[in-house]
Structures are given as structure tokens and as C-alpha cells.
PDB file of N, CA and C in Angstrom:
ATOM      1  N   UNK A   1     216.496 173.930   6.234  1.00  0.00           N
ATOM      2  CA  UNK A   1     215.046 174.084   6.208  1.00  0.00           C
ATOM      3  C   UNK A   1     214.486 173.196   5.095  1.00  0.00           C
ATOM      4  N   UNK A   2     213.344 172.629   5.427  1.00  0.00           N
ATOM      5  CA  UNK A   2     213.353 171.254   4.157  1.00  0.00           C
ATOM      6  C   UNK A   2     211.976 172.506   3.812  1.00  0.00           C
ATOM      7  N   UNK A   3     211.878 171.567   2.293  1.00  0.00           N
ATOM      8  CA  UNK A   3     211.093 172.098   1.524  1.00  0.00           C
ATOM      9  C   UNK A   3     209.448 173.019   1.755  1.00  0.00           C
ATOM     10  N   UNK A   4     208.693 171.753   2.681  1.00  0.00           N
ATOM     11  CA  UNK A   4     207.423 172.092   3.452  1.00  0.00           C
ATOM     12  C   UNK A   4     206.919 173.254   3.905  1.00  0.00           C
ATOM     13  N   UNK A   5     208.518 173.845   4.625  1.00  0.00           N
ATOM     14  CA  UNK A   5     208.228 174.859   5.654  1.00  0.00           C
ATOM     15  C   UNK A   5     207.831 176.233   5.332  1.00  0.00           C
ATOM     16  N   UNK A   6     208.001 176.481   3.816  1.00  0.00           N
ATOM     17  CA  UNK A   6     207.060 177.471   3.219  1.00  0.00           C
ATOM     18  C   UNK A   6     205.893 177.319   2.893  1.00  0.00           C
ATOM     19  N   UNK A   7     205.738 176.078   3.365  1.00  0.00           N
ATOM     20  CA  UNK A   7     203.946 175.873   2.110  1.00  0.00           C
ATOM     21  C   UNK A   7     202.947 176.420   3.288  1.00  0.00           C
ATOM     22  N   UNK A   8     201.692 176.962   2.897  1.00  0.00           N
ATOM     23  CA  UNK A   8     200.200 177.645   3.861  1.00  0.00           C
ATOM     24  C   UNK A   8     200.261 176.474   4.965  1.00  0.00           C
ATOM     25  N   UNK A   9     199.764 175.241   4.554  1.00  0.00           N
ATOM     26  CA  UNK A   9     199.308 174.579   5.856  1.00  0.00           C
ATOM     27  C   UNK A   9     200.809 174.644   6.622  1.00  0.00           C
ATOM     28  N   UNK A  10     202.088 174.479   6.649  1.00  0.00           N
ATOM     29  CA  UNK A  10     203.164 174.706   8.031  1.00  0.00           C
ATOM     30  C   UNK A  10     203.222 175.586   8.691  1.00  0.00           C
ATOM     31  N   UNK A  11     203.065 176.856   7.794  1.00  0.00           N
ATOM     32  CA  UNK A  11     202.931 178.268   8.564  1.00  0.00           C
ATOM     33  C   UNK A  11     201.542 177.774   9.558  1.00  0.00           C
ATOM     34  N   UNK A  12     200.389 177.756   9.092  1.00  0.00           N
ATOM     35  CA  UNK A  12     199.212 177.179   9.751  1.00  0.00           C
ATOM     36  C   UNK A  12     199.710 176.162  10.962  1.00  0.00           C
ATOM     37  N   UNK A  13     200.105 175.704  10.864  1.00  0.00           N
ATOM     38  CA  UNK A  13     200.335 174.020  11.829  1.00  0.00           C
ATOM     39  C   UNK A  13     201.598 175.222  12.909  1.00  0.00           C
ATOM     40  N   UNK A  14     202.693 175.988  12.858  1.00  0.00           N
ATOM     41  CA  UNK A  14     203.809 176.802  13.140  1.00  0.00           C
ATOM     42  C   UNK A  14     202.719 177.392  13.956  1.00  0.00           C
ATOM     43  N   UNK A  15     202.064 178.646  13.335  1.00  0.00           N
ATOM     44  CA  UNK A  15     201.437 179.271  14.189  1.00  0.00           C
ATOM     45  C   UNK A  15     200.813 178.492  15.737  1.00  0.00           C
ATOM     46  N   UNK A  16     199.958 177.601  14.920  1.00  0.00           N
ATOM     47  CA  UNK A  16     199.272 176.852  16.218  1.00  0.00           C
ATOM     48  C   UNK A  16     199.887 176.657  17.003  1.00  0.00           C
ATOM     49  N   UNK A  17     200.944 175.954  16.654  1.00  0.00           N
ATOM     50  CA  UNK A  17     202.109 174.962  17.816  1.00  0.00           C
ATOM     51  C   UNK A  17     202.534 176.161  18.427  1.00  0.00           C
ATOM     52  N   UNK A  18     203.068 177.629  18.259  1.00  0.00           N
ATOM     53  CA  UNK A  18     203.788 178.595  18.954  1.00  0.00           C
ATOM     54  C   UNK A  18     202.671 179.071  19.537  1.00  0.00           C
ATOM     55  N   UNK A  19     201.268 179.380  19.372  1.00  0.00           N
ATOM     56  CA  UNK A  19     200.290 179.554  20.368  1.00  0.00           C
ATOM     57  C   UNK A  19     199.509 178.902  21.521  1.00  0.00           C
ATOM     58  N   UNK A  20     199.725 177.404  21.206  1.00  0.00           N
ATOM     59  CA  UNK A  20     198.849 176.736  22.078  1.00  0.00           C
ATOM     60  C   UNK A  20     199.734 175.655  22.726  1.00  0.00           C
ATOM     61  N   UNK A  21     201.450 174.982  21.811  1.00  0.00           N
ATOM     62  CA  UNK A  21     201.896 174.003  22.327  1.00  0.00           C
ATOM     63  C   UNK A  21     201.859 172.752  21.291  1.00  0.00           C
ATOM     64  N   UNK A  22     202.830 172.283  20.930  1.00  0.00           N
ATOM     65  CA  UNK A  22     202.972 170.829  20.225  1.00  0.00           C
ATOM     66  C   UNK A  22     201.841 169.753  20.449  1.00  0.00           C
ATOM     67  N   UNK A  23     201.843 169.986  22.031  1.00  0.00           N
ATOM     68  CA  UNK A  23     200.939 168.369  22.311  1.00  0.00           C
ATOM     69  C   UNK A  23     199.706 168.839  22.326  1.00  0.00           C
ATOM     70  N   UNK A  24     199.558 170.145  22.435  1.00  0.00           N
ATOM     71  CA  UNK A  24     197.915 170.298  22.288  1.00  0.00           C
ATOM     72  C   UNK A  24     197.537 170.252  20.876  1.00  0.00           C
ATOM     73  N   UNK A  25     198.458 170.971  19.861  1.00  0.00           N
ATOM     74  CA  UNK A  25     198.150 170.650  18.566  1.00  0.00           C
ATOM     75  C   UNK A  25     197.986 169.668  18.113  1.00  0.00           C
ATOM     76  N   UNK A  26     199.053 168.320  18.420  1.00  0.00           N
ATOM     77  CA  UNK A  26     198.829 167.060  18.037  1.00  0.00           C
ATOM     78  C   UNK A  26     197.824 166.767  18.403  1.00  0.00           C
ATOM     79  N   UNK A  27     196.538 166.789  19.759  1.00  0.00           N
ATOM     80  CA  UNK A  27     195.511 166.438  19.979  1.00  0.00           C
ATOM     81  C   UNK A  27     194.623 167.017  19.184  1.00  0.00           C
ATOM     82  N   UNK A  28     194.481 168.169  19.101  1.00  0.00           N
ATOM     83  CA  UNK A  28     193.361 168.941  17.816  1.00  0.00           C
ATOM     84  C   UNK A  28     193.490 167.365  16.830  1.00  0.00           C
ATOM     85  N   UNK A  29     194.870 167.782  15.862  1.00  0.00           N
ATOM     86  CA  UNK A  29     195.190 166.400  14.704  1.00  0.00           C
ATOM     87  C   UNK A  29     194.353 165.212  15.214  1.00  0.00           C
ATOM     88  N   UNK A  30     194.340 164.819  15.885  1.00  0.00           N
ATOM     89  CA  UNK A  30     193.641 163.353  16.511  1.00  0.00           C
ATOM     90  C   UNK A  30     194.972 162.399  16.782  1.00  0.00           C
ATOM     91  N   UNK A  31     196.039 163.310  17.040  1.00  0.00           N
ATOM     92  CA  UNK A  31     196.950 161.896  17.492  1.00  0.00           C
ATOM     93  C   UNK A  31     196.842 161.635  18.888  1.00  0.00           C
ATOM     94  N   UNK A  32     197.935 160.488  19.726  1.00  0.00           N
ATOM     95  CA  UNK A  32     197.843 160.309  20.343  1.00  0.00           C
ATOM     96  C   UNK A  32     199.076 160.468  21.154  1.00  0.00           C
ATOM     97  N   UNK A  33     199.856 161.054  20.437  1.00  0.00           N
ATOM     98  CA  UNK A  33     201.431 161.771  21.205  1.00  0.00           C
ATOM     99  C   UNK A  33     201.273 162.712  20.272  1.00  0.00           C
ATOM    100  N   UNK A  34     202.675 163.602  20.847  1.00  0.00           N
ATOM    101  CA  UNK A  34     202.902 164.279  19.751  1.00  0.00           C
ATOM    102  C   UNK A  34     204.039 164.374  19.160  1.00  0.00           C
ATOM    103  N   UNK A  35     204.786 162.905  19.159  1.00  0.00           N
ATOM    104  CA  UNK A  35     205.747 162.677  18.367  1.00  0.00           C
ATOM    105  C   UNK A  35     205.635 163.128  16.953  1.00  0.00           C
ATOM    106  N   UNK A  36     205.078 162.803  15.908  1.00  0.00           N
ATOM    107  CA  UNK A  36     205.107 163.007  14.701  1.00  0.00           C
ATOM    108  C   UNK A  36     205.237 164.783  14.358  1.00  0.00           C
ATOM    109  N   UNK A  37     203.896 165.201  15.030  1.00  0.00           N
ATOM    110  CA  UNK A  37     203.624 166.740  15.038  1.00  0.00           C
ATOM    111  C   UNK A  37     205.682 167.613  15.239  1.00  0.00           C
ATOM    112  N   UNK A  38     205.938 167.000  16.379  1.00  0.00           N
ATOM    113  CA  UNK A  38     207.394 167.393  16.692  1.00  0.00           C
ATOM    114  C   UNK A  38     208.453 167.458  15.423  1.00  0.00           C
ATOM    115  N   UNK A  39     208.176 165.950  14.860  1.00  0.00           N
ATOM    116  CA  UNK A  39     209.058 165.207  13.820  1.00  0.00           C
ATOM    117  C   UNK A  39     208.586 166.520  12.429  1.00  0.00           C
ATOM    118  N   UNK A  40     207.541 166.622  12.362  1.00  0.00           N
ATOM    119  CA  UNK A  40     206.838 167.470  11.222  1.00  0.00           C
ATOM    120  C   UNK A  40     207.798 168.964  11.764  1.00  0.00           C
ATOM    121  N   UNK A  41     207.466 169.412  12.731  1.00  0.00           N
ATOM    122  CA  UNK A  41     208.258 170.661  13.099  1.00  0.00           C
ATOM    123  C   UNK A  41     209.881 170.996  13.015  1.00  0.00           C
ATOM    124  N   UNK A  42     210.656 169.603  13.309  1.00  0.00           N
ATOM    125  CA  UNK A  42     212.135 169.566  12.740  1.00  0.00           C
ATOM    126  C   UNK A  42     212.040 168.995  11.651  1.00  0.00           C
ATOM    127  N   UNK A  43     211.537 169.220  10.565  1.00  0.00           N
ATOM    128  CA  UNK A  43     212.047 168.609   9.737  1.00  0.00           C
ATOM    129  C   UNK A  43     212.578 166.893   9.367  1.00  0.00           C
ATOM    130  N   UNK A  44     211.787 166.042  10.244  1.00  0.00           N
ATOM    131  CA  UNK A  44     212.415 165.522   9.907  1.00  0.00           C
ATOM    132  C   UNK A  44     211.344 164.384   9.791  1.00  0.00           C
ATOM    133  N   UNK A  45     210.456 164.433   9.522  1.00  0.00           N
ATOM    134  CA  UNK A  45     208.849 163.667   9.104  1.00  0.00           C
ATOM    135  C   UNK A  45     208.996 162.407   8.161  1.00  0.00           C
ATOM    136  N   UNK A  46     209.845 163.230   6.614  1.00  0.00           N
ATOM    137  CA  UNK A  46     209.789 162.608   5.670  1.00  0.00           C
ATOM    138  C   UNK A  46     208.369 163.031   5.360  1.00  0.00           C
ATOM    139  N   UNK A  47     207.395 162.016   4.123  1.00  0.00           N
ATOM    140  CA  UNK A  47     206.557 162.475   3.171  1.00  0.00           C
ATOM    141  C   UNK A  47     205.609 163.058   4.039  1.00  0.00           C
ATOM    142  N   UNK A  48     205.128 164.293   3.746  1.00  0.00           N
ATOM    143  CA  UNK A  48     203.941 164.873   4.554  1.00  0.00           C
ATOM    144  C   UNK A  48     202.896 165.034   4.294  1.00  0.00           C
ATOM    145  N   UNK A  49     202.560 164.275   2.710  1.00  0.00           N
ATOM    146  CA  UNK A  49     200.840 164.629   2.069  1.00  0.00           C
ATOM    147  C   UNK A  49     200.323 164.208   3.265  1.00  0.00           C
ATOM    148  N   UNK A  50     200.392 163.494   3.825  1.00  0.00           N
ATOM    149  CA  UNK A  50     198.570 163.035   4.646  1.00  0.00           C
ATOM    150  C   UNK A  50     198.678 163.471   5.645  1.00  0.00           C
ATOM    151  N   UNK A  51     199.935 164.400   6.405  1.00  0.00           N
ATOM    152  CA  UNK A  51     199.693 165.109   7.592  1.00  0.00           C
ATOM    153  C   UNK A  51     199.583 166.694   7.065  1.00  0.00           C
ATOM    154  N   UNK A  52     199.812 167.185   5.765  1.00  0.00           N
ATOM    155  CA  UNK A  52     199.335 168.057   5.354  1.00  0.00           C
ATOM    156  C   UNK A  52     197.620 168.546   5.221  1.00  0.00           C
ATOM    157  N   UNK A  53     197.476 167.116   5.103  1.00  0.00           N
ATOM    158  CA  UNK A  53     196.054 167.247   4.550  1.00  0.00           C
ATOM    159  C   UNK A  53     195.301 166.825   5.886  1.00  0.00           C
ATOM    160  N   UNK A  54     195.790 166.519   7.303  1.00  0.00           N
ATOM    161  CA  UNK A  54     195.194 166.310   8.252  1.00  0.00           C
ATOM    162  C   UNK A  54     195.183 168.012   8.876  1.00  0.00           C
ATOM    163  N   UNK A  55     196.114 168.498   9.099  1.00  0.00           N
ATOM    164  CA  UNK A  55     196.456 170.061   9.118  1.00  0.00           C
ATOM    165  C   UNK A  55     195.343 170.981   8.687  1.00  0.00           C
ATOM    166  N   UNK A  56     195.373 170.361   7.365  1.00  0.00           N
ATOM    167  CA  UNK A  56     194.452 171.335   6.197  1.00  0.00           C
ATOM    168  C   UNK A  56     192.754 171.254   7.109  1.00  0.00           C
ATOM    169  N   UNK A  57     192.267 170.294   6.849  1.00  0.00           N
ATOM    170  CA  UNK A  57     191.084 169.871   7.824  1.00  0.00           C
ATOM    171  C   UNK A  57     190.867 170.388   8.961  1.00  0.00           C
ATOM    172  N   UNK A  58     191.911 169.915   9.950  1.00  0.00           N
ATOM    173  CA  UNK A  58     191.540 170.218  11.078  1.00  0.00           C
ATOM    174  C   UNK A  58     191.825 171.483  11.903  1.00  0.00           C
ATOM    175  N   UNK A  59     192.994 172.166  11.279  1.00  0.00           N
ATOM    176  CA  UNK A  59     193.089 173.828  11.582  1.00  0.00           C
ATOM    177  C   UNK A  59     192.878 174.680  10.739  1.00  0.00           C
ATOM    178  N   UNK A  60     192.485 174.419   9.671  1.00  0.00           N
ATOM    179  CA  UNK A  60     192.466 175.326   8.378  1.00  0.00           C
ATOM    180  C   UNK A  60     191.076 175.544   8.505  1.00  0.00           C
ATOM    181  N   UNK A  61     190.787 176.707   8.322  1.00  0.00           N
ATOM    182  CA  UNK A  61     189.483 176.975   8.480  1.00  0.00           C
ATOM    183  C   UNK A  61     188.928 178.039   9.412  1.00  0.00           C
ATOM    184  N   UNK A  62     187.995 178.235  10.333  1.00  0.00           N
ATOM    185  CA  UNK A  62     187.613 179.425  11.012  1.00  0.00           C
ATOM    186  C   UNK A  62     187.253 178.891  12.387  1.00  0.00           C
ATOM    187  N   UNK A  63     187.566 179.705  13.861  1.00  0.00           N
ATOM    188  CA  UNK A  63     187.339 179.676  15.122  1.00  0.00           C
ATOM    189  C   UNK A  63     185.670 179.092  15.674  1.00  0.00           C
ATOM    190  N   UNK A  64     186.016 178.116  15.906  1.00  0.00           N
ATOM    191  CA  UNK A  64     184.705 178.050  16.214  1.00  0.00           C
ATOM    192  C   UNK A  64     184.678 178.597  17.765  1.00  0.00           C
ATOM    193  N   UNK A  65     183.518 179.913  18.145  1.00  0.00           N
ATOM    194  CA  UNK A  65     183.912 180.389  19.499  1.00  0.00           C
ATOM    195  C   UNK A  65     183.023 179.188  20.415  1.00  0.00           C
ATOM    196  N   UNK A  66     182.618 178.210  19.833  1.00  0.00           N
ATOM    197  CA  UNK A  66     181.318 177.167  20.770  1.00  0.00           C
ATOM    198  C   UNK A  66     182.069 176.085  21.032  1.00  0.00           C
ATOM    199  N   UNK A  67     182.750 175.547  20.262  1.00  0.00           N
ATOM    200  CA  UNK A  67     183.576 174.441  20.493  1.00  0.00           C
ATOM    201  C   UNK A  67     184.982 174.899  20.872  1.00  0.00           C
ATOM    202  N   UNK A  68     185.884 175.556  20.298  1.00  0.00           N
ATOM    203  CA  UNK A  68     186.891 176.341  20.710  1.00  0.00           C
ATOM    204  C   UNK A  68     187.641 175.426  20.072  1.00  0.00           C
ATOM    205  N   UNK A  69     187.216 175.327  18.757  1.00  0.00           N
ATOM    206  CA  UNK A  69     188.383 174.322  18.103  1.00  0.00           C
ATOM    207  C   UNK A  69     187.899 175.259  16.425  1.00  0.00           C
ATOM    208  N   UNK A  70     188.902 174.766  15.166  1.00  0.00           N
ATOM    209  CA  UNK A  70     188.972 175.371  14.068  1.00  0.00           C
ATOM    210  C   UNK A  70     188.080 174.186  13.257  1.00  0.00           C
ATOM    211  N   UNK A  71     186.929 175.166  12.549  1.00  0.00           N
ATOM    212  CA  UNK A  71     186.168 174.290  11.998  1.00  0.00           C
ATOM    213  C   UNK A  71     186.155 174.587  10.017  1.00  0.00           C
ATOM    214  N   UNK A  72     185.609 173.958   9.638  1.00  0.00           N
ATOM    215  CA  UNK A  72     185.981 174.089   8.139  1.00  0.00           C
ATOM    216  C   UNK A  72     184.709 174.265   7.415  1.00  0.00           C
ATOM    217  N   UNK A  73     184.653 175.788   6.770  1.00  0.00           N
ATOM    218  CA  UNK A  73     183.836 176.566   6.507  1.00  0.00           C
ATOM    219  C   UNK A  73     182.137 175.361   5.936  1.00  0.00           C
ATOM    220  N   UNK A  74     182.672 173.854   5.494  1.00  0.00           N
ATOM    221  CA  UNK A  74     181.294 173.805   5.020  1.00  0.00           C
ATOM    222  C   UNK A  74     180.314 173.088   6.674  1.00  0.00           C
ATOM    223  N   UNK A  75     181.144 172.683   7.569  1.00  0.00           N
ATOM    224  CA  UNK A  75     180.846 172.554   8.635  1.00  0.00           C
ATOM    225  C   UNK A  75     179.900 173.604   9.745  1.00  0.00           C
ATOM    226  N   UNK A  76     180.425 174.540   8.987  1.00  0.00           N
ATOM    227  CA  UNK A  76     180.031 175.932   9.738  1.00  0.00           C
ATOM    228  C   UNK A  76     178.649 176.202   9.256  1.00  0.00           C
ATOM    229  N   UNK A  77     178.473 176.272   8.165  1.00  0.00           N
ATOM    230  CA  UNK A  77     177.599 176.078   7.130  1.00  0.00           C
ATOM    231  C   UNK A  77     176.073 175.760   7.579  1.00  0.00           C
ATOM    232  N   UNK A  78     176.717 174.398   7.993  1.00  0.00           N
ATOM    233  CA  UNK A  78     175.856 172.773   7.980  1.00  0.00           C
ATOM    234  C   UNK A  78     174.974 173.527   9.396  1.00  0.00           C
ATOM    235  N   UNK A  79     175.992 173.480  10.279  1.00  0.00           N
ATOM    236  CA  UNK A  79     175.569 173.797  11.734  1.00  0.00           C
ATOM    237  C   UNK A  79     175.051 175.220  12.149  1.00  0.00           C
ATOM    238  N   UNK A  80     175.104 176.083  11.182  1.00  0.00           N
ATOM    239  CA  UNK A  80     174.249 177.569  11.456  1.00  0.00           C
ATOM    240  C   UNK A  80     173.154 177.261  10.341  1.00  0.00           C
ATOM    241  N   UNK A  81     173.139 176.829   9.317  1.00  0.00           N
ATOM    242  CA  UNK A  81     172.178 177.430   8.188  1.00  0.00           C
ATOM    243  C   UNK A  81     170.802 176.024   8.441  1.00  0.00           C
ATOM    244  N   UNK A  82     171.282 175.189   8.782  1.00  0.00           N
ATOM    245  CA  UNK A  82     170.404 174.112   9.326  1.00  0.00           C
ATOM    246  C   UNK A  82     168.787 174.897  10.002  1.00  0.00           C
ATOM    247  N   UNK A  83     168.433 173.906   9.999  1.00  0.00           N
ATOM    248  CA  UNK A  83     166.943 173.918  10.970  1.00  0.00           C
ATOM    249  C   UNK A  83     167.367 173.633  12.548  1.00  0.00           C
ATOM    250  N   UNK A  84     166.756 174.385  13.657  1.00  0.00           N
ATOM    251  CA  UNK A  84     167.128 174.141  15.011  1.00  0.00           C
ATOM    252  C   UNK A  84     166.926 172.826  15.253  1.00  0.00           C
ATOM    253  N   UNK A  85     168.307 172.202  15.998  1.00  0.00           N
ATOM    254  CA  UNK A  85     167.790 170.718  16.027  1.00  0.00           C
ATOM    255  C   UNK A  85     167.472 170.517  17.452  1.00  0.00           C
ATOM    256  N   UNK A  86     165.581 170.885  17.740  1.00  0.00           N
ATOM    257  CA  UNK A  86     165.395 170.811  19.237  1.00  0.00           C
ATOM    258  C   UNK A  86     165.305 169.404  19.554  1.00  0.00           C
ATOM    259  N   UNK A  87     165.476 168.225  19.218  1.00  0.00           N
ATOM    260  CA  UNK A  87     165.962 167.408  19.960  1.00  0.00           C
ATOM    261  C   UNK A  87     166.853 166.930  20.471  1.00  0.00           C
ATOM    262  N   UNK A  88     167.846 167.745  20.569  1.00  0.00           N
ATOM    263  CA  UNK A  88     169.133 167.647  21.366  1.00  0.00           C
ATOM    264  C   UNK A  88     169.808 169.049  21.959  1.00  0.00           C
ATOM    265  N   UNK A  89     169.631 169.006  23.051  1.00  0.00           N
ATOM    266  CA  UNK A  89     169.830 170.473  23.728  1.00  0.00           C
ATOM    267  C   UNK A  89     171.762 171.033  23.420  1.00  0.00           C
ATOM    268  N   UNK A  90     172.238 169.795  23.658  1.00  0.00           N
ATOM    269  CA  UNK A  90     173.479 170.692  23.420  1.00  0.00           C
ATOM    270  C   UNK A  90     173.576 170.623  21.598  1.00  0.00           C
ATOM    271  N   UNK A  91     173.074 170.232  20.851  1.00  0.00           N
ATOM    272  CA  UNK A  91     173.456 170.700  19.541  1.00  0.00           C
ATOM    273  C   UNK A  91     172.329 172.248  19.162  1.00  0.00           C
ATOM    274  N   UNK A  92     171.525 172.068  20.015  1.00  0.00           N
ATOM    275  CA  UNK A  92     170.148 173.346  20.097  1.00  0.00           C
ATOM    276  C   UNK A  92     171.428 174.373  20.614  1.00  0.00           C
ATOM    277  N   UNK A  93     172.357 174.326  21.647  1.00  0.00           N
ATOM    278  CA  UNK A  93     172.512 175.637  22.149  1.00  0.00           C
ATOM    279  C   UNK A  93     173.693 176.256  21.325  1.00  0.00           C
ATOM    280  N   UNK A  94     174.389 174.563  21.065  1.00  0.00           N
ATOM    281  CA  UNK A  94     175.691 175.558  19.359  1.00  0.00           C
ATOM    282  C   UNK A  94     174.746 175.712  18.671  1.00  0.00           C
ATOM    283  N   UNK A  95     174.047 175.717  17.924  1.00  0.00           N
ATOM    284  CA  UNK A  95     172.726 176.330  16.732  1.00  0.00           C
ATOM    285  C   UNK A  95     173.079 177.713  17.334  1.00  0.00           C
ATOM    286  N   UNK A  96     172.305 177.910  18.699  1.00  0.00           N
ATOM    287  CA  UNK A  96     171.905 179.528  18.986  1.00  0.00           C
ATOM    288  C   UNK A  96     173.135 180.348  18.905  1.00  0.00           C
ATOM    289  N   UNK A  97     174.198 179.532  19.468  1.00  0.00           N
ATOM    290  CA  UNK A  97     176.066 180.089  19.473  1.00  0.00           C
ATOM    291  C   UNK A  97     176.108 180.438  18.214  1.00  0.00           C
ATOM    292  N   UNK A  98     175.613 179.154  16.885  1.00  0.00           N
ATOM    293  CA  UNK A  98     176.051 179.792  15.580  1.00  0.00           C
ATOM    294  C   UNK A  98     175.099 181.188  14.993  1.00  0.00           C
ATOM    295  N   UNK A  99     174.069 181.298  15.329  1.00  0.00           N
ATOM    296  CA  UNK A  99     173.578 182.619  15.024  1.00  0.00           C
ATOM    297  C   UNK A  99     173.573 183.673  15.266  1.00  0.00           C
ATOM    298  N   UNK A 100     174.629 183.488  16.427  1.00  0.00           N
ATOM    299  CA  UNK A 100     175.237 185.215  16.266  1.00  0.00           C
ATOM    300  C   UNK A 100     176.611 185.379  16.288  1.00  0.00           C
ATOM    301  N   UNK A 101     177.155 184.233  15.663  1.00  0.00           N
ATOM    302  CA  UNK A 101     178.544 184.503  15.290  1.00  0.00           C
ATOM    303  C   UNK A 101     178.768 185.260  14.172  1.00  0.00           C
ATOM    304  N   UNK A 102     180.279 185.624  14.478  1.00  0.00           N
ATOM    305  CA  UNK A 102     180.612 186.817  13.402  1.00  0.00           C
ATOM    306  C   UNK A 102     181.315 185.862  12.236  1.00  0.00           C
ATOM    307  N   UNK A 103     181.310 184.923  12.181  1.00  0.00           N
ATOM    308  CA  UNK A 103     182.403 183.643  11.451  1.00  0.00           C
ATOM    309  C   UNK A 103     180.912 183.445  10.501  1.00  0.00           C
ATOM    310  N   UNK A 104     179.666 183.166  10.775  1.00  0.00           N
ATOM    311  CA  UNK A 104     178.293 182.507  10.311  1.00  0.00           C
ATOM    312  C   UNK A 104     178.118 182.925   8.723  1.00  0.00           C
ATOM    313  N   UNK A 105     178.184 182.338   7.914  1.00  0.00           N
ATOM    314  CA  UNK A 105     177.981 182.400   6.578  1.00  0.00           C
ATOM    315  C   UNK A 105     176.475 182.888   6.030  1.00  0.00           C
ATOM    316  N   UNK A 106     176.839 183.615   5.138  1.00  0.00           N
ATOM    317  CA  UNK A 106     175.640 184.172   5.282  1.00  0.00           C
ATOM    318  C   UNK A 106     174.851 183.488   4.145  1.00  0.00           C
ATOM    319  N   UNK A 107     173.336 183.325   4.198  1.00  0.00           N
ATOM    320  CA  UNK A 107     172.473 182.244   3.335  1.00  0.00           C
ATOM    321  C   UNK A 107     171.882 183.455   2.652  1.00  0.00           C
ATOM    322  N   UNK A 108     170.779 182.133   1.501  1.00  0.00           N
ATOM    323  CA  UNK A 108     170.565 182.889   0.990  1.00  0.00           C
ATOM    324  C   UNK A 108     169.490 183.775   1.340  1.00  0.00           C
ATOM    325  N   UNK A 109     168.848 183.414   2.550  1.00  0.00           N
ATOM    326  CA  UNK A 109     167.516 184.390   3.119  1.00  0.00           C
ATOM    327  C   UNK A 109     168.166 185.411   4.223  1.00  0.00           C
ATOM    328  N   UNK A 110     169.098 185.404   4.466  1.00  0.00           N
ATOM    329  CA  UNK A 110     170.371 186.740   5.172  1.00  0.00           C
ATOM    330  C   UNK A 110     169.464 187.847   5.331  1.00  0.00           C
ATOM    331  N   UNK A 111     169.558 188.337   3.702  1.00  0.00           N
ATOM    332  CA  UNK A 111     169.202 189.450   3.360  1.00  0.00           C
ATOM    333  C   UNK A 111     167.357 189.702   3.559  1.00  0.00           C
ATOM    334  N   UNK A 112     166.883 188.693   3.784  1.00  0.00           N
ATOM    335  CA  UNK A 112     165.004 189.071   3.825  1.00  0.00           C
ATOM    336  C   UNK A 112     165.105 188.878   5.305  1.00  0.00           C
ATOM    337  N   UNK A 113     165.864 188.307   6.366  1.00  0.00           N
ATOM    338  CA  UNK A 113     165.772 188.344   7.368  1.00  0.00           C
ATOM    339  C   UNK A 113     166.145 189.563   8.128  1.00  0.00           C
ATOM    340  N   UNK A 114     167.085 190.469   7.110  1.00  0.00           N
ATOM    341  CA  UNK A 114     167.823 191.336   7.826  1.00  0.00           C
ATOM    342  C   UNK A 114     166.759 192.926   7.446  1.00  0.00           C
ATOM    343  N   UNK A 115     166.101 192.274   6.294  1.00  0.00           N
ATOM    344  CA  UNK A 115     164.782 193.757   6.117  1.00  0.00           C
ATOM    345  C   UNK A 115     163.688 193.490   6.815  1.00  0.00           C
ATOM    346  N   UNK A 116     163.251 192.032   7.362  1.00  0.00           N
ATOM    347  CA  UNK A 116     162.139 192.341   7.973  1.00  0.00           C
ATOM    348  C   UNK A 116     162.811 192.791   9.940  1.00  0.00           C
ATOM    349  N   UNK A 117     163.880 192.331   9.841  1.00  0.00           N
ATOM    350  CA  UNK A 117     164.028 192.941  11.076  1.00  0.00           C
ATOM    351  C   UNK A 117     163.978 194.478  11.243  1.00  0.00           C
ATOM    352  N   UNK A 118     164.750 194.906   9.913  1.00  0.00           N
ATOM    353  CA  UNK A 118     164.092 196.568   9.881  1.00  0.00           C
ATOM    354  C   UNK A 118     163.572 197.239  10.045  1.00  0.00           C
ATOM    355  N   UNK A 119     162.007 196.429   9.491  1.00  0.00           N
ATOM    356  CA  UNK A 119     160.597 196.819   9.442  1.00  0.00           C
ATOM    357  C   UNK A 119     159.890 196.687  11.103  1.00  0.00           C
TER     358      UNK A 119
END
């Protein structure tokens, strides 16, 4: 077992690959096989900072249920706490997806939105 295979992002990258499949994971990554992803899984990669840190990015992070891919919390952020962007219908209808997700970060007007709904 080489060193890696304890660190957060392998368990992370492990999980994925035993839920969804090697080659679908390598596509999340942005490769274009999934040779390496494989090579990363036996051990036998060699240096892994920059597929660690591709890992880290692109599965690390929280479900997006609109895209159906793992997004990274300041992303999430960007795309719920934003202003509706009605000039573009499909970024208008993830907006509406992000406001009633259970993942949606909460701002700092959360809380005055959530008393006048009270009232």
C-alpha cells in the first residue's frame, strides 16, 4: 500500500470510483481516459500533488443536486447568494435549484428573510 492511500482526498477519489466507476470518475477529473485515475488507484502513479489537488477541487466539496456533480463550497456560494441572473434561463433555473437546497449556505440576510417570512 503506498503512502497516499491514507490521505482524505484517496479515501475521497476510493469512494467515488467504488460508487460511480473509474472512467466516470476520471471524466468528473477532466481527463480523457482513465488511465492515470486507474494508475492513481494501484498504486502506481508516482508523484500525486497535482492529481491530489485535481481530486481536492473537483470532488471535494458538496452534491450539487442541479448539476449532479460535486461542487466546492465557494462556488455554491457564488451561485445561490448571487442576484437572479434573468438573463439566462438555464443559469435562472440553477439559481431557483440553489434556493431550496439543503447544501445552500446561509448569508448574511438568512436570518431577516427567515423572520419576515414568519410575520
Amino acid at each position: 500500500m503506498t503512502d497516499y492511500m491514507q490521505e482524505p482526498w484517496f479515501l475521497l477519489l476510493k469512494a467515488a470510483v467504488e460508487e460511480r466507476g473509474v472512467m466516470a470518475v476520471a471524466e468528473e477529473l477532466g481527463w480523457k481516459n482513465h488511465s492515470g485515475t486507474s494508475r492513481v488507484m494501484n498504486g502506481t502513479y508516482g508523484d500525486t500533488s497535482r492529481f491530489a489537488q485535481r481530486v481536492r477541487d473537483c470532488l471535494g466539496g458538496i452534491p450539487c443536486h442541479y448539476s449532479g456533480r460535486h461542487v466546492q463550497r465557494a462556488y455554491c456560494k457564488e451561485q445561490s447568494g448571487g442576484p437572479p441572473p434573468t438573463h439566462s434561463p438555464p443559469r435562472l433555473a440553477h439559481w431557483h435549484a440553489c434556493q431550496r437546497c439543503e447544501h445552500r449556505p446561509i448569508g448574511p440576510n438568512w436570518e431577516k428573510l427567515r423572520e419576515k417570512d414568519a410575520s
